[in-house]
N, C-alpha and C. Protein backbone atom coordinates (compact mmCIF):
# COMPACT_ATOMS: atom_id res chain seq x y z
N UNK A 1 0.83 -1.20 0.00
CA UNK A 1 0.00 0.00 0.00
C UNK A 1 0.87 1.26 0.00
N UNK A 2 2.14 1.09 1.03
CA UNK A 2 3.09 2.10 0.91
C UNK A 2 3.69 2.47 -0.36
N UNK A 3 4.08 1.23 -1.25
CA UNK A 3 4.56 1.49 -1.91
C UNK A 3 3.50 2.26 -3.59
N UNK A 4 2.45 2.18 -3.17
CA UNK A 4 1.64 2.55 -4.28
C UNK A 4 1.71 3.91 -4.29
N UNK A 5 1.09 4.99 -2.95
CA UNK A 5 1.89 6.36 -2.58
C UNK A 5 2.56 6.55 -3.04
N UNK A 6 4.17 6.12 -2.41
CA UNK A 6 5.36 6.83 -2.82
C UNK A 6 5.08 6.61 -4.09
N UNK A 7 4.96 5.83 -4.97
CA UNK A 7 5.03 5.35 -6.73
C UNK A 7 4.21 6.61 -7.52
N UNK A 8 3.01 7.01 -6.49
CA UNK A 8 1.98 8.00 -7.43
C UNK A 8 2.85 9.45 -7.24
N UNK A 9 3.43 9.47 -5.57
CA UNK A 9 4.23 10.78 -5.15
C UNK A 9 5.45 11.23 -6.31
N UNK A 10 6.14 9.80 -6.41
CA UNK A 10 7.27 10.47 -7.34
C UNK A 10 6.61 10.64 -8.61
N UNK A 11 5.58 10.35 -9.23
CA UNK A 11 5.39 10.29 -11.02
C UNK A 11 4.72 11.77 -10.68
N UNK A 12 4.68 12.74 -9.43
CA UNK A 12 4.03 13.67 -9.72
C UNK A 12 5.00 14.98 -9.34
N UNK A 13 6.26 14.34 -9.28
CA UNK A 13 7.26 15.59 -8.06
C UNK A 13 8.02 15.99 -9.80
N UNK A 14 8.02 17.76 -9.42
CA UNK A 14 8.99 18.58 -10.47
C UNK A 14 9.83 18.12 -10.14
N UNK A 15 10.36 18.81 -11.03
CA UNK A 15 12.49 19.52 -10.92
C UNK A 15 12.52 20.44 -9.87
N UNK A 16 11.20 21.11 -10.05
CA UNK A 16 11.62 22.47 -9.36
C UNK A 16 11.30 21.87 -7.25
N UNK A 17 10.19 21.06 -7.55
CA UNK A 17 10.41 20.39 -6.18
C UNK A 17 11.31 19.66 -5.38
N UNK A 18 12.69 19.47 -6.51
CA UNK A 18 13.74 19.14 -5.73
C UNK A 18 14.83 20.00 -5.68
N UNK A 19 14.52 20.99 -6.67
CA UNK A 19 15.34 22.01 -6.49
C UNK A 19 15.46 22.65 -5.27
N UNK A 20 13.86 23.21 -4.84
CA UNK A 20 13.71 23.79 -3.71
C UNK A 20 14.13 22.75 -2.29
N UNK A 21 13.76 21.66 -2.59
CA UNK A 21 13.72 21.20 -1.10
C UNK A 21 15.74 20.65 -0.88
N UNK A 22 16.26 20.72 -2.12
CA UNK A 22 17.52 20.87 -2.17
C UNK A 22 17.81 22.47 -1.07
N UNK A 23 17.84 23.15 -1.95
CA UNK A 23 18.16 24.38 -1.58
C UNK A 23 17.67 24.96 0.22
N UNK A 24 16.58 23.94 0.52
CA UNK A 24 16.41 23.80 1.99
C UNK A 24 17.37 23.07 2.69
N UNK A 25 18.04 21.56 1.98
CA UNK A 25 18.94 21.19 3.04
C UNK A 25 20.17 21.36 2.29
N UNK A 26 20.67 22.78 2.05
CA UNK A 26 22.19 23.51 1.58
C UNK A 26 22.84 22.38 0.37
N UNK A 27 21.52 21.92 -0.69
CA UNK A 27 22.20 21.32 -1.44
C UNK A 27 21.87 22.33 -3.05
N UNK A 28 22.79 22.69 -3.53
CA UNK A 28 22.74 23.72 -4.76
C UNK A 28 22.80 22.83 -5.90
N UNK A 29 22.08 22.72 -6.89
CA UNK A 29 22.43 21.81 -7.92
C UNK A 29 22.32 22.91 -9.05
N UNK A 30 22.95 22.46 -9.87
CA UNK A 30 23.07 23.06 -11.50
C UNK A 30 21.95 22.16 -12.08
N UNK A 31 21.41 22.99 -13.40
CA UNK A 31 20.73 22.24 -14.22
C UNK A 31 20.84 21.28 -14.44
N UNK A 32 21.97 20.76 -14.92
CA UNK A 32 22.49 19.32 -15.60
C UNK A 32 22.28 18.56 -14.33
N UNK A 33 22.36 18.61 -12.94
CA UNK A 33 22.64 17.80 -11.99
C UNK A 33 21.00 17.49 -11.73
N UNK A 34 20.47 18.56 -11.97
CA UNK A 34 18.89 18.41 -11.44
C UNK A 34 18.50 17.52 -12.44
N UNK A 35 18.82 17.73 -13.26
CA UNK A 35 18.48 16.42 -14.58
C UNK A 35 18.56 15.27 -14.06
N UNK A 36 19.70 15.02 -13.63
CA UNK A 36 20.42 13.73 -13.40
C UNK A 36 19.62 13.07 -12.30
N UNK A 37 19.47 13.99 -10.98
CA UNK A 37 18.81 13.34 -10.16
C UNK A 37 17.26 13.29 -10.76
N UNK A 38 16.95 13.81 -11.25
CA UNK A 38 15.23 13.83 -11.28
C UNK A 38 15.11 12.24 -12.08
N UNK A 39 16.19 12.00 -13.21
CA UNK A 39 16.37 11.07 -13.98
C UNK A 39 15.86 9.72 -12.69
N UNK A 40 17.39 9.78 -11.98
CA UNK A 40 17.16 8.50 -11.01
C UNK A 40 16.07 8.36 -9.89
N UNK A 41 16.06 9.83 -9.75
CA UNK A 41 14.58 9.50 -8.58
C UNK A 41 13.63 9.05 -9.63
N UNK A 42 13.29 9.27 -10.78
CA UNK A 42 12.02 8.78 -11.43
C UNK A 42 11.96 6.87 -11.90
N UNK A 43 13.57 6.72 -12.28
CA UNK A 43 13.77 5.48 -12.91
C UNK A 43 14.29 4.58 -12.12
N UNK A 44 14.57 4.93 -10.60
CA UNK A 44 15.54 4.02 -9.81
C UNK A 44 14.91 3.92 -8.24
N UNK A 45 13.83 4.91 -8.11
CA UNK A 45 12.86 5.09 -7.44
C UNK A 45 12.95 3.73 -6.24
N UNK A 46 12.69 2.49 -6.90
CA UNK A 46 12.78 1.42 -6.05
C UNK A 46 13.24 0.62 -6.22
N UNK A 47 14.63 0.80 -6.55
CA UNK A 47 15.69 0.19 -6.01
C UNK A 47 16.48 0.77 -5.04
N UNK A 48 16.19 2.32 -5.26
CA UNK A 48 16.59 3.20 -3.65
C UNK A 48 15.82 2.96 -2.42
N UNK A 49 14.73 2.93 -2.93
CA UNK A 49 13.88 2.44 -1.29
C UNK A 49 14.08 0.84 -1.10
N UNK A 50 13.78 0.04 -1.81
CA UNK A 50 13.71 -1.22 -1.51
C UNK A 50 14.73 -2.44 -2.30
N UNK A 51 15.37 -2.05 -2.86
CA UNK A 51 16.69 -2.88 -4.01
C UNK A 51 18.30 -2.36 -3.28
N UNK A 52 19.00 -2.51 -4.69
CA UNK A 52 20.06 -2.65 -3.85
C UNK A 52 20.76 -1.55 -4.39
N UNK A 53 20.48 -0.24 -3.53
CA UNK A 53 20.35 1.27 -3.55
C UNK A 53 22.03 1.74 -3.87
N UNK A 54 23.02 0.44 -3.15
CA UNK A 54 24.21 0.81 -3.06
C UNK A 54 24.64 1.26 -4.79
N UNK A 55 24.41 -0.04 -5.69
CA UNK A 55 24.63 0.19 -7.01
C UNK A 55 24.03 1.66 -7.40
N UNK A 56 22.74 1.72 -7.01
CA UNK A 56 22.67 3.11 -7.73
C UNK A 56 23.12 4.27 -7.17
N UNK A 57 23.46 4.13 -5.64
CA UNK A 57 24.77 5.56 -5.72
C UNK A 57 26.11 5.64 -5.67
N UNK A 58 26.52 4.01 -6.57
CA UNK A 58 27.97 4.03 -6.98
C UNK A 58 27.88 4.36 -8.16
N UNK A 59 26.36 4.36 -9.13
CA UNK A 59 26.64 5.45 -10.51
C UNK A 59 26.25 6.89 -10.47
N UNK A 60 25.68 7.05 -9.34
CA UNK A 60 25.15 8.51 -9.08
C UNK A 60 26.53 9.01 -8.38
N UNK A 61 27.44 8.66 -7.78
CA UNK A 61 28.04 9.07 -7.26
C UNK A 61 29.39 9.59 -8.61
N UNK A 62 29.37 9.00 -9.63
CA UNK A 62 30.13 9.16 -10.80
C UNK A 62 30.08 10.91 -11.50
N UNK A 63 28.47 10.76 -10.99
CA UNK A 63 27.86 11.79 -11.66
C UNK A 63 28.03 13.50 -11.25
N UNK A 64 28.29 13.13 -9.60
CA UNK A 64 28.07 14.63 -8.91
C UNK A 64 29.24 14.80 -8.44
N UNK A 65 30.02 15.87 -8.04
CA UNK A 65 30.97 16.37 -7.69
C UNK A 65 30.62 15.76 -5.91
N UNK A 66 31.92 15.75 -5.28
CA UNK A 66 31.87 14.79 -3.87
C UNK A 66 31.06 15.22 -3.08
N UNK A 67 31.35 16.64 -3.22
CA UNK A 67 30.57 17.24 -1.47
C UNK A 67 28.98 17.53 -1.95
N UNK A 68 28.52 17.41 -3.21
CA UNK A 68 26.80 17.55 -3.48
C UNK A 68 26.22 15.94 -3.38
N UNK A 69 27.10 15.38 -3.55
CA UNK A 69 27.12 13.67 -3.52
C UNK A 69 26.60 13.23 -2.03
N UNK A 70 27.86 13.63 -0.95
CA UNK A 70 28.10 13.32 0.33
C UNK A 70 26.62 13.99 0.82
N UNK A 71 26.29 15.44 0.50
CA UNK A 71 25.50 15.50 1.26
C UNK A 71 24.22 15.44 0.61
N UNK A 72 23.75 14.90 -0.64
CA UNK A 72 22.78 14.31 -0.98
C UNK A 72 22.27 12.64 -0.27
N UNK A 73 23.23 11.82 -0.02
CA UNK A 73 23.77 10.87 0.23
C UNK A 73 22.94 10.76 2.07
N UNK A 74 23.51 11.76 2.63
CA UNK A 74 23.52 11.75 4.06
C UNK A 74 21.73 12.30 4.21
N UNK A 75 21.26 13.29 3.39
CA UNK A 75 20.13 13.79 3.55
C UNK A 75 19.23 12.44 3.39
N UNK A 76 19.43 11.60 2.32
CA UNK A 76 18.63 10.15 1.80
C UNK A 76 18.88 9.32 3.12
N UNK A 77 19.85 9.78 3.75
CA UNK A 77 19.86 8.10 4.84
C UNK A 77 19.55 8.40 6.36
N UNK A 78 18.87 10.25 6.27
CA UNK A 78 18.46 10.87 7.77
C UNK A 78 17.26 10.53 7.07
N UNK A 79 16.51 10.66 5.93
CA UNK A 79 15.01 10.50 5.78
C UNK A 79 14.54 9.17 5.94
N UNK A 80 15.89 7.94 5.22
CA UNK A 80 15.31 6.59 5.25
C UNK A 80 15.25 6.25 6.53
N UNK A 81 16.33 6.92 7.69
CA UNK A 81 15.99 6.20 9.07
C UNK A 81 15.07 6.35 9.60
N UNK A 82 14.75 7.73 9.35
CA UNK A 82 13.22 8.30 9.93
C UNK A 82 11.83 7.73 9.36
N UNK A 83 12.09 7.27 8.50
CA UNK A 83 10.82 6.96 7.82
C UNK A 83 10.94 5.09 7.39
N UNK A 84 11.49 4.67 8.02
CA UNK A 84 11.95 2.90 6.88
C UNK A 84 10.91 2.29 7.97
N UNK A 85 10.08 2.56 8.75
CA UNK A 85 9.17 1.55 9.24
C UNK A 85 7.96 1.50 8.63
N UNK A 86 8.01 2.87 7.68
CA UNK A 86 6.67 3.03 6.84
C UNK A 86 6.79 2.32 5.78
N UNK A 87 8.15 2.14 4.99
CA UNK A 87 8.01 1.90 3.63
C UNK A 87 8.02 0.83 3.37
């Protein structure tokens, strides 16, 4: 049931909704980067919540310069602790 939510949540989230909620936790992205992530949050969606998330941020991690990486990285694993009894 959880997973039907999150599935309808992401097919409906902008660019610009991660832009902003970036720019709330001091993460600045460039165009091209917002691409990139919007790419994997849309196509990798669940294998980040429920697969094997490591692979996809050893190619996401290719992608972003270290310290937008690190703290993209750290923001995903304060939300999954807070929230992994729901999902």
């Amino acid at each position: 049931m959880h997973k039907l939510f999150i599935e309808r949540y992401i097919k409906q989230i902008k660019k610009d909704d991660i832009l902003k909620f970036g720019i709330q936790n001091d993460i600045y992205l460039s165009n091209n980067q917002l691409d990139i992530l919007y790419h994997y949050l849309n196509e990798f969606w669940e294998d980040i919540l429920y697969g094997d998330r490591e692979k996809v941020f050893l190619d996401m991690k290719k992608r972003f310069d270290e310290d937008t990486f690190f703290k993209m990285k750290n923001l995903f694993d304060e939300y999954f602790e807070r929230y992994r009894d729901i999902l």
